[in-house]
Protein backbone atom coordinates (compact mmCIF):
# COMPACT_ATOMS: atom_id res chain seq x y z
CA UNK A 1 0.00 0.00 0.00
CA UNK A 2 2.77 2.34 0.73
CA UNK A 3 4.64 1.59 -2.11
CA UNK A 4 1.41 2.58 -4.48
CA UNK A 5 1.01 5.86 -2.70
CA UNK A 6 4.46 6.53 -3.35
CA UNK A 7 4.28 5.88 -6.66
CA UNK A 8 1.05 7.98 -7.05
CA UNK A 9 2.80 11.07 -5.37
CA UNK A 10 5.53 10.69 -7.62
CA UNK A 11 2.96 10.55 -10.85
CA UNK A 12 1.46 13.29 -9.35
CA UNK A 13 4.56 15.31 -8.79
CA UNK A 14 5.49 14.74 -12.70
CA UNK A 15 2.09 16.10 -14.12
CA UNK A 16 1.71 19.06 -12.03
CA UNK A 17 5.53 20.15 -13.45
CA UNK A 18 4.42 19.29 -17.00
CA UNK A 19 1.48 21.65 -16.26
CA UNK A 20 3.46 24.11 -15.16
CA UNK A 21 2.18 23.82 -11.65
CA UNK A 22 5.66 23.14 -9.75
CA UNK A 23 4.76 26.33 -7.27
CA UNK A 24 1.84 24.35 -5.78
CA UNK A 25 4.19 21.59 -4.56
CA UNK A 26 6.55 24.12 -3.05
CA UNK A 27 3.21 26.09 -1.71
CA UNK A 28 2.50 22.92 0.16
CA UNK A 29 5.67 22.35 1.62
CA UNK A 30 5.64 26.35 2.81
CA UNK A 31 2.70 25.78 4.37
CA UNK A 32 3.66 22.62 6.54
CA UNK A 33 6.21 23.79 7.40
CA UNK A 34 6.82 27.67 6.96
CA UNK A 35 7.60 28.05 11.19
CA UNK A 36 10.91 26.03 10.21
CA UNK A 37 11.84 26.85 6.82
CA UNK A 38 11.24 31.03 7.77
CA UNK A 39 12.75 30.91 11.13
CA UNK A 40 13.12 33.95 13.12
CA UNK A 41 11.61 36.71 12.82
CA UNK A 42 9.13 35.26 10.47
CA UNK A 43 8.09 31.83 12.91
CA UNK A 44 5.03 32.92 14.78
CA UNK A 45 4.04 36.05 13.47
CA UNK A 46 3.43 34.91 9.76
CA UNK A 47 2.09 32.75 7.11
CA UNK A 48 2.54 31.83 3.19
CA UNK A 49 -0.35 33.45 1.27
CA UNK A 50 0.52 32.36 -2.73
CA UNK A 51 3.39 31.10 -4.86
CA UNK A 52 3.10 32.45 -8.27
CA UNK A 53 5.85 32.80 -10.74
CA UNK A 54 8.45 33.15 -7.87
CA UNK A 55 6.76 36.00 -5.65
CA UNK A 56 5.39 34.66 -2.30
CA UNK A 57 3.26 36.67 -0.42
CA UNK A 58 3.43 36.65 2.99
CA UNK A 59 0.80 37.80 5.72
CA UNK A 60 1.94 39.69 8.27
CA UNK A 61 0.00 38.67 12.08
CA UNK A 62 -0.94 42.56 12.59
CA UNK A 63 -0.51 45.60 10.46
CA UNK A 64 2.31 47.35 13.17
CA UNK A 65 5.25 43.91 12.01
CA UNK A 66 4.46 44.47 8.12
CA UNK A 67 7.04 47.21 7.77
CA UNK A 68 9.35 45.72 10.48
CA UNK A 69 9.06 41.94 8.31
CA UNK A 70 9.33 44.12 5.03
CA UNK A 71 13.15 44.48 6.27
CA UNK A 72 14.05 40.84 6.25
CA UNK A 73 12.13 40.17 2.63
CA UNK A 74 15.38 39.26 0.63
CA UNK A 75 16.76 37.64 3.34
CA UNK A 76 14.08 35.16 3.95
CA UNK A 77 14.12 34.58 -0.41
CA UNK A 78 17.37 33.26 0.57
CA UNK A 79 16.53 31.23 3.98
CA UNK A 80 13.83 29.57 1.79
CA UNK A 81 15.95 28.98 -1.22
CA UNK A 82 18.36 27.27 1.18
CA UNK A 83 15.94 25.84 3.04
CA UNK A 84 13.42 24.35 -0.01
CA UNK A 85 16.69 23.29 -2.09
CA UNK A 86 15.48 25.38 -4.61
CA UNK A 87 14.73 28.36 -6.48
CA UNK A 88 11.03 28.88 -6.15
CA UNK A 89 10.74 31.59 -4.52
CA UNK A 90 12.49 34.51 -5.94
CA UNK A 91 10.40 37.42 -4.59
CA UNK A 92 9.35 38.03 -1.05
CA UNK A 93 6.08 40.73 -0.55
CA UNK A 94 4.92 41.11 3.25
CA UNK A 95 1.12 41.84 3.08
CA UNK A 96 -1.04 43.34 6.46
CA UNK A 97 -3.70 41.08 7.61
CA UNK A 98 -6.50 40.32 5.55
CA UNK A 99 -9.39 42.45 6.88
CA UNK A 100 -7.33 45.27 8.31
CA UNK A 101 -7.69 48.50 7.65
CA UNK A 102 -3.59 48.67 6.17
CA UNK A 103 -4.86 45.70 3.62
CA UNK A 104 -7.63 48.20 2.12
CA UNK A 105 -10.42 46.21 2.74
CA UNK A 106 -13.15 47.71 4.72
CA UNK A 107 -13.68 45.88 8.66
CA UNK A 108 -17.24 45.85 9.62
CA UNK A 109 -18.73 45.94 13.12
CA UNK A 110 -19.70 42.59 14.49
């Protein structure tokens, strides 16, 4: 049983790169595990948004660490390009919260 979900991940694998889809794999992998592959300052206060075409977009806990994370963008492109074994993510851009007021959306009373 192992062995054929093994070999399904690995068919898997090979038709989302034929389709282009590579980021989704590494999207995955962000998201698992994006406390140990960002480390400090990112662990915590953070999460992986979207992989497309190299830019990840990250989401900042509260508006006040976006401009403090915004800092430390290229250096996390190269703790995850270390940390991935790959290239994937060539572009770092720190987003506020979704829902805050920084993001541009509007918050309505509960």
């Amino acid at each position: 049983m192992k062995d054929d979900l093994n070999r399904i991940d690995g068919d898997v694998r090979r038709v989302l790169g034929r389709l282009g889809l590579r980021d989704v794999e590494v999207m995955l992998r962000l998201r698992d595990e994006w406390d140990e592959l960002a480390g400090p300052p990112w662990a915590g206060v953070s999460q992986p948004l979207t992989l497309q075409g190299g830019e990840l977009v990250v989401e900042a806990a509260v508006p006040g660490l976006v401009g403090t994370l915004r800092y430390g963008e290229q250096a996390l492109v190269g703790t995850l390009s270390a940390g991935l074994g790959s290239d994937a993510v060539k572009v770092v851009k720190v987003v506020p919260p979704r829902g805050s007021r920084a993001s541009g959306q509007t918050i309505r009373p509960t």
